[in-house]
C-alpha atoms as a PDB file:
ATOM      1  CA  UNK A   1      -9.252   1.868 -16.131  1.00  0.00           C
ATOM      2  CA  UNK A   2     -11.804   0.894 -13.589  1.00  0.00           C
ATOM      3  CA  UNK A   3     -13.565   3.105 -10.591  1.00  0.00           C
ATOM      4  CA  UNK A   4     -13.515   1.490  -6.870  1.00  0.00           C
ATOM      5  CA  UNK A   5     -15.577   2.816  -4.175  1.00  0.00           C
ATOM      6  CA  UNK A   6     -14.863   4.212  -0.792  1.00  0.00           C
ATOM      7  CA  UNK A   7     -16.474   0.556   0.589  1.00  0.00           C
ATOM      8  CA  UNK A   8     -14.923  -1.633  -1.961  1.00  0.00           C
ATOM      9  CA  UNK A   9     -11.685  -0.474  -1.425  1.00  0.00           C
ATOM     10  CA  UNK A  10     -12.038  -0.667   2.550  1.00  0.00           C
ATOM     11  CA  UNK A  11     -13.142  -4.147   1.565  1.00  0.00           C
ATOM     12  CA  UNK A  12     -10.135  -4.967  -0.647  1.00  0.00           C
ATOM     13  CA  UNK A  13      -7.535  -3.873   2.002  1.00  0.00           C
ATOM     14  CA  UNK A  14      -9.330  -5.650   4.851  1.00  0.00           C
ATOM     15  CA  UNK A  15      -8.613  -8.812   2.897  1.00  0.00           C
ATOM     16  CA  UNK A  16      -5.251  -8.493   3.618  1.00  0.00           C
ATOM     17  CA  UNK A  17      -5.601  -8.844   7.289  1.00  0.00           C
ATOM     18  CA  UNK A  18      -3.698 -12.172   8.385  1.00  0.00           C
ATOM     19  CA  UNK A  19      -5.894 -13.127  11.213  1.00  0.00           C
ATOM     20  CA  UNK A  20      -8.984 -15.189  10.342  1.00  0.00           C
ATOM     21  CA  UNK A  21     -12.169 -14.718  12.490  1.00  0.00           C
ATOM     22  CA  UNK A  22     -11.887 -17.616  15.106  1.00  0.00           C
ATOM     23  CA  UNK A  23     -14.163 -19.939  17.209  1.00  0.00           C
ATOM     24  CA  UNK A  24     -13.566 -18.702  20.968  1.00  0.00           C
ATOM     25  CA  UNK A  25     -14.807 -15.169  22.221  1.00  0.00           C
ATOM     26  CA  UNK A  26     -11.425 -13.993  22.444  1.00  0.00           C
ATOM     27  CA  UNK A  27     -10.554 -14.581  18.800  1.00  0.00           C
ATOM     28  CA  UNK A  28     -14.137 -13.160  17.606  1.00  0.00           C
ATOM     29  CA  UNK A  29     -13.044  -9.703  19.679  1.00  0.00           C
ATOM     30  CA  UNK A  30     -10.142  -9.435  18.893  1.00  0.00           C
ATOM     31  CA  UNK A  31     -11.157  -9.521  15.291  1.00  0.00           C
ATOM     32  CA  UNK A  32     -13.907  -7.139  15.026  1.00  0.00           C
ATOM     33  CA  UNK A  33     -11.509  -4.732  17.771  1.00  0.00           C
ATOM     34  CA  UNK A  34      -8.677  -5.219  15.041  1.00  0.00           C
ATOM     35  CA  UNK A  35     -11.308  -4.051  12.200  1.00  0.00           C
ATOM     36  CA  UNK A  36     -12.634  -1.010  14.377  1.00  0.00           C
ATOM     37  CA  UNK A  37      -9.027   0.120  14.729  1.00  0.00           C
ATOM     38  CA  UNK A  38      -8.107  -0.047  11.349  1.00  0.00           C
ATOM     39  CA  UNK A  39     -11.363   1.881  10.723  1.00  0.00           C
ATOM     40  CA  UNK A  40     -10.823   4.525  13.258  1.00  0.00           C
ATOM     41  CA  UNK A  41      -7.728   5.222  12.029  1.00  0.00           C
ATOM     42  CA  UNK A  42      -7.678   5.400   8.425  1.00  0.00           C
ATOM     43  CA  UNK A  43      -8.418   8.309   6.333  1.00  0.00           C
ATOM     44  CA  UNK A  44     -10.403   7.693   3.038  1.00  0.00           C
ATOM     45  CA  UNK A  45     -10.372  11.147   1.058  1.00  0.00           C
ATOM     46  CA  UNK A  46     -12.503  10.277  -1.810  1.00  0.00           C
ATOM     47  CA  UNK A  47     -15.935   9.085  -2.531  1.00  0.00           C
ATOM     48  CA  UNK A  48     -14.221   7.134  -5.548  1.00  0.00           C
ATOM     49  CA  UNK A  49     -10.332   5.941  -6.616  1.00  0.00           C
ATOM     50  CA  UNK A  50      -9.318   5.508 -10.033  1.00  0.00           C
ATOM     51  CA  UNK A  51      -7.109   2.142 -10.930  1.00  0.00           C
ATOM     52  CA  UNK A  52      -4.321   1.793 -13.737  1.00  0.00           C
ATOM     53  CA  UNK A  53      -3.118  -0.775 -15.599  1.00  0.00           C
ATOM     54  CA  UNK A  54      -0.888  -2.908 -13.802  1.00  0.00           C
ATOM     55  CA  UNK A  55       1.748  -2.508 -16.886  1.00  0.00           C
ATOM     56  CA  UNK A  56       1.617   1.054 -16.114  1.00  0.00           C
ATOM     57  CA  UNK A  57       2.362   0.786 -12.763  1.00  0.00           C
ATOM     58  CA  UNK A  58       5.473  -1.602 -13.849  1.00  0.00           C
ATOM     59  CA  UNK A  59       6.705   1.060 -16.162  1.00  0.00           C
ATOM     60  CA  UNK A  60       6.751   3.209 -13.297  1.00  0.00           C
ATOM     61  CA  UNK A  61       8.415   0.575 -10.747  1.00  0.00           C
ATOM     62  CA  UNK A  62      11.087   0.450 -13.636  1.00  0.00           C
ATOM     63  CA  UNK A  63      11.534   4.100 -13.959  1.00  0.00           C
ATOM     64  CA  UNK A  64      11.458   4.280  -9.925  1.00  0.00           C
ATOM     65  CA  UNK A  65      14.323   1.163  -9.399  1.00  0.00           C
ATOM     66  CA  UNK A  66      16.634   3.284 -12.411  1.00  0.00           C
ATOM     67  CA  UNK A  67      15.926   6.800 -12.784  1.00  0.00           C
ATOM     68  CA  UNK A  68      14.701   7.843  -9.057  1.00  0.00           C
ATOM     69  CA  UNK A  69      15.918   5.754  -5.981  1.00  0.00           C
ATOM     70  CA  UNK A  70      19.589   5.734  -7.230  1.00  0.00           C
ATOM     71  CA  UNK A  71      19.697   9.316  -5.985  1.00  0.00           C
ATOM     72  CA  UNK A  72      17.443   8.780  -3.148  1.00  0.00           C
ATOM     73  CA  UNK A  73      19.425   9.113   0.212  1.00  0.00           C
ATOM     74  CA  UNK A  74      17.675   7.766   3.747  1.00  0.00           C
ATOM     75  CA  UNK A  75      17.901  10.096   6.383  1.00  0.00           C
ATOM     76  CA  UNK A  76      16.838   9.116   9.962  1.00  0.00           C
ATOM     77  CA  UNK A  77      13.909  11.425  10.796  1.00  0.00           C
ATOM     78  CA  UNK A  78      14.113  13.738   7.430  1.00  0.00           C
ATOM     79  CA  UNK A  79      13.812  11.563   5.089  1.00  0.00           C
ATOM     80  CA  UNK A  80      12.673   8.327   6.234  1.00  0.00           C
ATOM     81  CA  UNK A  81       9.648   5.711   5.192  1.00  0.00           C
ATOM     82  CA  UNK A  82       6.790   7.715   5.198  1.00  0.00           C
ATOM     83  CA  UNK A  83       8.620  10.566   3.422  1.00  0.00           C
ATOM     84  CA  UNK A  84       9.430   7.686   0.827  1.00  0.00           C
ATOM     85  CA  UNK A  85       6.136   6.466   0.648  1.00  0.00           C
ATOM     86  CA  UNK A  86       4.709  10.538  -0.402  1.00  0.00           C
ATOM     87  CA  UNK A  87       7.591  10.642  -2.600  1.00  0.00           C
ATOM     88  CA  UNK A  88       6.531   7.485  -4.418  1.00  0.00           C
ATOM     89  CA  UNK A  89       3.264   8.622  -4.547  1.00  0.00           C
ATOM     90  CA  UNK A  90       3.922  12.126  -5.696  1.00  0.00           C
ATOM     91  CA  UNK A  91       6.367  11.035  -8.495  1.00  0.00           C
ATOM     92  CA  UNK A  92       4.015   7.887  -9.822  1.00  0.00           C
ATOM     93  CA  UNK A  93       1.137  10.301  -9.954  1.00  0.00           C
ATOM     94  CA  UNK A  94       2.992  13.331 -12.061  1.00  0.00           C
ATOM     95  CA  UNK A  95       4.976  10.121 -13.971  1.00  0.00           C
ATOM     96  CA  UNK A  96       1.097   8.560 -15.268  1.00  0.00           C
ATOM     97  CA  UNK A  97      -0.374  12.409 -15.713  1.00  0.00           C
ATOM     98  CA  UNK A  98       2.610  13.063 -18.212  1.00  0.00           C
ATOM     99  CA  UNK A  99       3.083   9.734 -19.642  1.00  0.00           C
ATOM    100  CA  UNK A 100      -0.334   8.680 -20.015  1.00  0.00           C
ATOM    101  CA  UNK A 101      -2.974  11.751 -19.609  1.00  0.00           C
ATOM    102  CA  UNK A 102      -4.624  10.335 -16.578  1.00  0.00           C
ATOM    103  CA  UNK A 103      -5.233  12.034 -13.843  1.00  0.00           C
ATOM    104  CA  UNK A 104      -4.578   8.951 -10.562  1.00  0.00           C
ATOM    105  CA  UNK A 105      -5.793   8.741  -7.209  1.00  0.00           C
ATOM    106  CA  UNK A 106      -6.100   5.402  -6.400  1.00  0.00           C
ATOM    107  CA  UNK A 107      -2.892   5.251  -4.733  1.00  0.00           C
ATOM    108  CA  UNK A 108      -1.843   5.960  -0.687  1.00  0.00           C
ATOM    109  CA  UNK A 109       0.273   5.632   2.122  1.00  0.00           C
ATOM    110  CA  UNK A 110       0.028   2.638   4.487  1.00  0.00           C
ATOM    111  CA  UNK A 111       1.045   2.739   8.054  1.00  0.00           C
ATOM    112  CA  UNK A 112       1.750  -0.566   9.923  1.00  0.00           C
ATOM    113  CA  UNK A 113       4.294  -2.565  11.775  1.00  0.00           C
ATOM    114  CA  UNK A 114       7.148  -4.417  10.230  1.00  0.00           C
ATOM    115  CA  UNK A 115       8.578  -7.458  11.325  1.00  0.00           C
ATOM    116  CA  UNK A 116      11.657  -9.734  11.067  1.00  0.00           C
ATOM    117  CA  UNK A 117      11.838 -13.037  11.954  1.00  0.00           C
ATOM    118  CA  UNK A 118       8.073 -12.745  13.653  1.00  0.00           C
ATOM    119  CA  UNK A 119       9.965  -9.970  15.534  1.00  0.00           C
ATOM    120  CA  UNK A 120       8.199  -6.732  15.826  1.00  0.00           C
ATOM    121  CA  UNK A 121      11.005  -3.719  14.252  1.00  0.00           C
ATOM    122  CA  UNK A 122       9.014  -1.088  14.784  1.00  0.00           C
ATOM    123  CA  UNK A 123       6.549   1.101  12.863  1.00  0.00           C
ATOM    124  CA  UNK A 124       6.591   1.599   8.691  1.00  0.00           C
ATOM    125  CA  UNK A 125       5.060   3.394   6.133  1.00  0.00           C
ATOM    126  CA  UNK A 126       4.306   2.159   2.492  1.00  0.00           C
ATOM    127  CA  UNK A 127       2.482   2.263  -0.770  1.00  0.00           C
ATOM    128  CA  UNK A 128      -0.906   1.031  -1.209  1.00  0.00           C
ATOM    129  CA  UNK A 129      -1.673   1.284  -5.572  1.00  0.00           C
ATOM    130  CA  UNK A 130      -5.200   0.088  -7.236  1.00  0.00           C
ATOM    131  CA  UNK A 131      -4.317  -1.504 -10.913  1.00  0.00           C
ATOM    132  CA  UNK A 132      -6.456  -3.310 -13.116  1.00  0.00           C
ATOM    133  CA  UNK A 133      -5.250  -6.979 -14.264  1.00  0.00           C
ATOM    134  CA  UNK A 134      -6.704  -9.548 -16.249  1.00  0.00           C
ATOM    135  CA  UNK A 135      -8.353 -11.155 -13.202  1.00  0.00           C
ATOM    136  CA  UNK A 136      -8.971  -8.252 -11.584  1.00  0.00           C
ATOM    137  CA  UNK A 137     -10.576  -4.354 -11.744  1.00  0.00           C
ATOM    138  CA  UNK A 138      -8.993  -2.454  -8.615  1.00  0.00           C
ATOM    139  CA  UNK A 139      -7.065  -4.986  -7.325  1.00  0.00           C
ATOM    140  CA  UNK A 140      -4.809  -3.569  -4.101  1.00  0.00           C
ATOM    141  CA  UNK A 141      -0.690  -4.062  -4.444  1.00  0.00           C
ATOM    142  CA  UNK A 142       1.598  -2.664  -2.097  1.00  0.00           C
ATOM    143  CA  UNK A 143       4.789  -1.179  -2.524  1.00  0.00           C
ATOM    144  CA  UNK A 144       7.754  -0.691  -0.538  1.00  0.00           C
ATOM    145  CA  UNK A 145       9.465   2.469  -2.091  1.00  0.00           C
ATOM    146  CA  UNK A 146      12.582   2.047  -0.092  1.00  0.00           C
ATOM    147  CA  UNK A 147      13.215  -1.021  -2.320  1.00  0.00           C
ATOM    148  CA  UNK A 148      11.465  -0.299  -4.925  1.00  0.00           C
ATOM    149  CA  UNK A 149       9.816  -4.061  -4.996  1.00  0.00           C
ATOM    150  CA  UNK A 150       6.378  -4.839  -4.957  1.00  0.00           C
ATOM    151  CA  UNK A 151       5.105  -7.107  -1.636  1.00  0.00           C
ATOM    152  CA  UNK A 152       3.782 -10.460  -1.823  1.00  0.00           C
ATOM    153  CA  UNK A 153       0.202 -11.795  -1.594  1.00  0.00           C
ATOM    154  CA  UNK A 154       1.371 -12.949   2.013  1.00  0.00           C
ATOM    155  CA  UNK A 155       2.385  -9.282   2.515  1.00  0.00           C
ATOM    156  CA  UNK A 156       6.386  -9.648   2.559  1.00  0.00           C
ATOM    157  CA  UNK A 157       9.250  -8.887   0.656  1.00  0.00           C
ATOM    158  CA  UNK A 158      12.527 -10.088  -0.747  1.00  0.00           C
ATOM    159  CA  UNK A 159      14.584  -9.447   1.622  1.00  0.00           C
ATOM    160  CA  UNK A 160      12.361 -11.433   4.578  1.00  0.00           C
ATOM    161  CA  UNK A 161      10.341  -8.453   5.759  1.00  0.00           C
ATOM    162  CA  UNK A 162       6.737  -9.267   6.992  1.00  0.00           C
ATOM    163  CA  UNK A 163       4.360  -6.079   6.647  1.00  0.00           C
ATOM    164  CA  UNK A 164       0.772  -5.861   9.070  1.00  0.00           C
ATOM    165  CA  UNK A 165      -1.263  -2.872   8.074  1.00  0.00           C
ATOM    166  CA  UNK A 166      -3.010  -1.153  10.747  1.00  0.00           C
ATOM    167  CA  UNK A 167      -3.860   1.728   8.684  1.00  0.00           C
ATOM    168  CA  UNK A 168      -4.290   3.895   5.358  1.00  0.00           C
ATOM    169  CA  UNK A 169      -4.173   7.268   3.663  1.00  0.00           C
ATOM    170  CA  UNK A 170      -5.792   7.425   0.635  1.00  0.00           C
END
């Protein structure tokens, strides 16, 4: 299990920003704005997060997919994304205490804008998870509970769903 820090995680996630720092004013603002924002408006709790092994967060996508969003029901307003995204968070931290002894923190809710098509749907809430792979210590996946399915490296899902952060929890 590896140890990020406050910085390196902020670093990690910022990677996943789409836009690339351009060559006109107006592109250089609007990246550094887009950075501030995300800054402003995220929450970091801890001075350091704790990563898994990705095959433990697998197990636990498994177990999620069969044992726990079978009997999940959506409810507009009461039990809707971001109460998914707690719920996922909640359950995959008491799921690696009990199977595994660790105590997990490297885990939180992302808040961002979904889109279809390049259309905006509105705002979304998600999992951000810090696992440990061969290639990597800490690297950042996200999750979207509702599915149960992990996003791509291009931040989308199966069903055609593009996710932009704008902030985190963690």
């Amino acid at each position: 299990m590896g140890v990020l820090l406050t910085h390196n995680l902020i670093s990690k996630v910022l990677e996943k920003f789409r836009d690339q720092f351009g060559y006109t004013w107006k592109s250089r603002l609007l990246w550094i704005f887009r950075r501030i924002v995300f800054l402003a408006r995220s929450w970091f709790f801890d001075l350091e997060y704790i990563s898994i092994p990705k095959e433990w967060l697998d197990e636990y996508m498994e177990h999620w997919r069969k044992e726990v969003l079978s009997n999940l029901k959506p409810q507009p307003e009461l039990f809707d994304c971001d109460d998914f995204a707690m719920y996922f968070i909640f359950k995959m931290r008491e799921y690696i205490y009990r199977k595994h002894g660790v105590r997990y923190n490297g885990n939180g809710v992302v808040l961002g804008i979904v889109y279809r098509n390049g259309k905006p749907l509105g705002g979304h809430a998600w999992v951000l998870a810090l696992v440990d792979t061969e290639s990597e210590i800490g690297k950042v996946v996200f999750i979207e509970p509702q599915i149960g399915e992990y996003l791509t490296d291009d931040m989308t899902t199966s069903d055609g769903l593009r996710y932009e952060i704008q902030a985190v929890i963690v």
